[in-house]
N, C-alpha and C. Protein backbone atom coordinates (compact mmCIF):
# COMPACT_ATOMS: atom_id res chain seq x y z
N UNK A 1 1.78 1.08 10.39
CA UNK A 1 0.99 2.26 10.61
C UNK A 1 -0.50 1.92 10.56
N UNK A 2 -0.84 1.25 9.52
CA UNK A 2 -2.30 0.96 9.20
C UNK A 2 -3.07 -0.65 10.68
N UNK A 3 -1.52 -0.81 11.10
CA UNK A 3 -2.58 -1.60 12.31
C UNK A 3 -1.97 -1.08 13.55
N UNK A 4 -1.01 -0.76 13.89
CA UNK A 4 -0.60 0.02 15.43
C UNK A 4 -1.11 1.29 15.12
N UNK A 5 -1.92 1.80 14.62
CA UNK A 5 -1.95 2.96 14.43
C UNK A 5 -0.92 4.57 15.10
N UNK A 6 0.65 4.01 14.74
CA UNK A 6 1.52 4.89 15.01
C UNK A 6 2.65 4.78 13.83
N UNK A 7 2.96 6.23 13.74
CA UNK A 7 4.19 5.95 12.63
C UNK A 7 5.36 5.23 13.38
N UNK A 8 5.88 4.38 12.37
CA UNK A 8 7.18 3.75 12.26
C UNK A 8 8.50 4.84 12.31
N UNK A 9 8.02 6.02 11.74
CA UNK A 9 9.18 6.56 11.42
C UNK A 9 9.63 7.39 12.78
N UNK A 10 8.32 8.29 13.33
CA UNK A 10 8.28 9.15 14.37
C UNK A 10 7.92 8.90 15.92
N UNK A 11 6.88 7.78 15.70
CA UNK A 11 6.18 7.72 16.76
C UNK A 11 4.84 7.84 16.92
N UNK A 12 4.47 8.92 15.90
CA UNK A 12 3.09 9.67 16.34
C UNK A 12 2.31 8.94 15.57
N UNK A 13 0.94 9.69 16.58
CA UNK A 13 -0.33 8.66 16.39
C UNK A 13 -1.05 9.60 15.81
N UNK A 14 -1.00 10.71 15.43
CA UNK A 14 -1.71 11.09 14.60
C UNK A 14 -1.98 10.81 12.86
N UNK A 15 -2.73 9.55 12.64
CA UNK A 15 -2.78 9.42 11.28
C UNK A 15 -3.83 9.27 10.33
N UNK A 16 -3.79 9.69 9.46
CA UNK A 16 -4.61 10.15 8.51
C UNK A 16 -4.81 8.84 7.47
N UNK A 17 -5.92 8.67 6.91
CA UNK A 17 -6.01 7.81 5.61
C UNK A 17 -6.87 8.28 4.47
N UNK A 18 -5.99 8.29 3.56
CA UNK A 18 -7.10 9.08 2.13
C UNK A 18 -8.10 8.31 1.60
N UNK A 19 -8.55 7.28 2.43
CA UNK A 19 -9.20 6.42 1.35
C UNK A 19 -8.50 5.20 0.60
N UNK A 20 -9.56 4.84 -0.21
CA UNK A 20 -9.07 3.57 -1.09
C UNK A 20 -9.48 4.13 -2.85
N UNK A 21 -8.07 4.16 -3.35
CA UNK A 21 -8.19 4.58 -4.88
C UNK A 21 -7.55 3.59 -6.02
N UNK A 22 -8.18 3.31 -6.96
CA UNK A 22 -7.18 3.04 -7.66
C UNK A 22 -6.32 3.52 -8.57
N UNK A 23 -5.07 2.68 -8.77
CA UNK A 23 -4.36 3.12 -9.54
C UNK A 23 -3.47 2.37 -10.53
N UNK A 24 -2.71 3.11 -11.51
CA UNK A 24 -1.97 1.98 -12.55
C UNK A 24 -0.74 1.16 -11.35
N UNK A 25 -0.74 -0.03 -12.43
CA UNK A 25 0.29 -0.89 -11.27
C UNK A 25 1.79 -0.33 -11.56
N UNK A 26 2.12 0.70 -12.69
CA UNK A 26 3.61 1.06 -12.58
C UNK A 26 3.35 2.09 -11.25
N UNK A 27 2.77 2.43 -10.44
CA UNK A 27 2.98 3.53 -9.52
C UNK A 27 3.31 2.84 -8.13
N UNK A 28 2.50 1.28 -8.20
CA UNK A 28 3.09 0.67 -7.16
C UNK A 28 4.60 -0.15 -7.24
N UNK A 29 4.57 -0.08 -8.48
CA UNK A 29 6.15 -1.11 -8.44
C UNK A 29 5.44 -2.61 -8.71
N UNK A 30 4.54 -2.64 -9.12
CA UNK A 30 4.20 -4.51 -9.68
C UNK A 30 4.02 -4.82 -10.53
N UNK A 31 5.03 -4.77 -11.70
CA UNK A 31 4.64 -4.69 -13.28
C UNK A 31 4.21 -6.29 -13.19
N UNK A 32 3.59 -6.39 -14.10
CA UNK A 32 2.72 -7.56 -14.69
C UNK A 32 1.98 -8.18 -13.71
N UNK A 33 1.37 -7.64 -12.58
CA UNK A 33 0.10 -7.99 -11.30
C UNK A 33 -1.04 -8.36 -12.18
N UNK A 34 -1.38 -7.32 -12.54
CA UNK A 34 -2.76 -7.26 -13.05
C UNK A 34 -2.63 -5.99 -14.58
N UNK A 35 -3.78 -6.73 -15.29
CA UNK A 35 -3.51 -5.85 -16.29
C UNK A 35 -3.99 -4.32 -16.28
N UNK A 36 -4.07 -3.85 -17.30
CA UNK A 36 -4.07 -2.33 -17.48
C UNK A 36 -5.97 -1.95 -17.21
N UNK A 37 -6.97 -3.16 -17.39
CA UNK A 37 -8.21 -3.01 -17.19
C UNK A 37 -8.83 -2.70 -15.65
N UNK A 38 -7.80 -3.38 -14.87
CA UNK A 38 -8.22 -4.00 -13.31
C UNK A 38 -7.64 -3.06 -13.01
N UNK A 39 -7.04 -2.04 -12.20
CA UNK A 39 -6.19 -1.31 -11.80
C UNK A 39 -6.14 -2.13 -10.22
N UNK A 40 -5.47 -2.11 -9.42
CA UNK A 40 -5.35 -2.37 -8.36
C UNK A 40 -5.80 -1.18 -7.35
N UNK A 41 -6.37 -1.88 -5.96
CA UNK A 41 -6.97 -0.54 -4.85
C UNK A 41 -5.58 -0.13 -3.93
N UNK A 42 -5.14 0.94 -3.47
CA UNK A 42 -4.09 0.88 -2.42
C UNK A 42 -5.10 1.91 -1.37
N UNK A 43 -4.78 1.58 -0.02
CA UNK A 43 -5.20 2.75 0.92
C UNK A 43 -4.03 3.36 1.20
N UNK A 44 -3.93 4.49 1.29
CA UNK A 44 -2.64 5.46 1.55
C UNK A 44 -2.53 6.22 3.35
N UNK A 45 -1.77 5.73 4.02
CA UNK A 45 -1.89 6.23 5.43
C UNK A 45 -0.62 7.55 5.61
N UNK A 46 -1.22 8.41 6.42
CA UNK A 46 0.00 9.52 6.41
C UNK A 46 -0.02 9.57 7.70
N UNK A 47 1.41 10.25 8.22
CA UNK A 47 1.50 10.70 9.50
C UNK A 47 1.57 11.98 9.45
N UNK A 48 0.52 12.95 10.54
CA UNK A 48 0.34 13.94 10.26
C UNK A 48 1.48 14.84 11.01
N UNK A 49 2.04 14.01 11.68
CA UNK A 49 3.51 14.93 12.05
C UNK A 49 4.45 14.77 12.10
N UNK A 50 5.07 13.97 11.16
CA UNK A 50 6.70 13.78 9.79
C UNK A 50 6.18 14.12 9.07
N UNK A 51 4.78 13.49 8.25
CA UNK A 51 4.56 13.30 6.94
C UNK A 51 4.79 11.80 6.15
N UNK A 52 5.13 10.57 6.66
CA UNK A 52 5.83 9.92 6.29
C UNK A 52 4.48 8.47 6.00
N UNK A 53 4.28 8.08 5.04
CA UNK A 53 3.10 7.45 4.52
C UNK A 53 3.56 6.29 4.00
N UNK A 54 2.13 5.77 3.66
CA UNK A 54 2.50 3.59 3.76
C UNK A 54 1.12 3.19 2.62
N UNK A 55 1.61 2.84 1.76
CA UNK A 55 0.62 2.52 0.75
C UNK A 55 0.35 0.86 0.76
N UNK A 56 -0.73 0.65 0.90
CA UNK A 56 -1.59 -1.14 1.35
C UNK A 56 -2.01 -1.15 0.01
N UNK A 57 -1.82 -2.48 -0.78
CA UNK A 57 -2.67 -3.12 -1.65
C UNK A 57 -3.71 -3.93 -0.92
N UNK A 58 -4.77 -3.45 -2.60
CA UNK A 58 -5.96 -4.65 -1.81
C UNK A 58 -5.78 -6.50 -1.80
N UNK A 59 -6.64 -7.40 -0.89
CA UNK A 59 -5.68 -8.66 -0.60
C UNK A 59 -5.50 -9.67 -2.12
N UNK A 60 -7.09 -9.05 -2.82
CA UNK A 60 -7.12 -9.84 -4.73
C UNK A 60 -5.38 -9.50 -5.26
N UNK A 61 -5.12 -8.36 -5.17
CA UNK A 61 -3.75 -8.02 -6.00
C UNK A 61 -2.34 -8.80 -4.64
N UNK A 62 -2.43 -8.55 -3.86
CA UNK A 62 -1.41 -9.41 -2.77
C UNK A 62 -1.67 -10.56 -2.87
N UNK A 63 -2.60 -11.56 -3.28
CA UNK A 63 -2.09 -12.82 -3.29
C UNK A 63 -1.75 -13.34 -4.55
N UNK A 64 -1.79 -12.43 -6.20
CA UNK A 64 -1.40 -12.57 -7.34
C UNK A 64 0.08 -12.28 -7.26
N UNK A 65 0.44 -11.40 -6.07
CA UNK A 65 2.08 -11.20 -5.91
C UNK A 65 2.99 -12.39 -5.18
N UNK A 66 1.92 -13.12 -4.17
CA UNK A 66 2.56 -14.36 -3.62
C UNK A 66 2.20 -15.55 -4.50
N UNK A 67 1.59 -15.35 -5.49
CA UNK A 67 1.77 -16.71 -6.51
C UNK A 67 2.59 -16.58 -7.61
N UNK A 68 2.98 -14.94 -7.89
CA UNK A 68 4.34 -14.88 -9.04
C UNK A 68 5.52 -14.36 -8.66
N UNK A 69 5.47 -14.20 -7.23
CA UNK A 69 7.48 -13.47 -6.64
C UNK A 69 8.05 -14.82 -5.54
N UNK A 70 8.72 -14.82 -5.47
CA UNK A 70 9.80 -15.44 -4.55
C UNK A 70 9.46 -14.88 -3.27
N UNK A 71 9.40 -15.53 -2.26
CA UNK A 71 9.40 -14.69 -0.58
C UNK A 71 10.71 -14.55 -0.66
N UNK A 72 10.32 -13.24 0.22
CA UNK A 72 12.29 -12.38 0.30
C UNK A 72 12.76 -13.33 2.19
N UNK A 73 13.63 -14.15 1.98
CA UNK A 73 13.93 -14.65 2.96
C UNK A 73 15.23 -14.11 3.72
């Protein structure tokens, strides 16, 4: 969504982005990323006609996830 700018789910190109916020890392699902000081950034993209949205980490917290997870092969 955040680079074809079309939903995956529907089709449509109408999409919205709230910005860049942070937040605690239990909301993304990455316990032990980063600690409780750093919060991590996500941009949140919506489709404005499903509704159906895609949350991006920023690339500092994505490459702390490719130096402590397994690639899903």
């Amino acid at each position: 969504m955040k680079l074809t700018k079309q939903c995956s789910e529907c089709g449509g190109r109408e999409i919205y982005t709230t910005g860049t916020y942070r937040i605690s890392p239990s909301n993304i699902l990455l316990p032990r990323i980063t600690n409780f000081t750093k919060q991590p950034r996500v941009e949140i993209y919506v489709c404005g006609n499903c509704g159906f949205h895609q949350m991006f980490i920023e690339q500092e917290t994505l490459q702390k996830v490719k130096e402590k997870y397994k690639r899903y092969e």
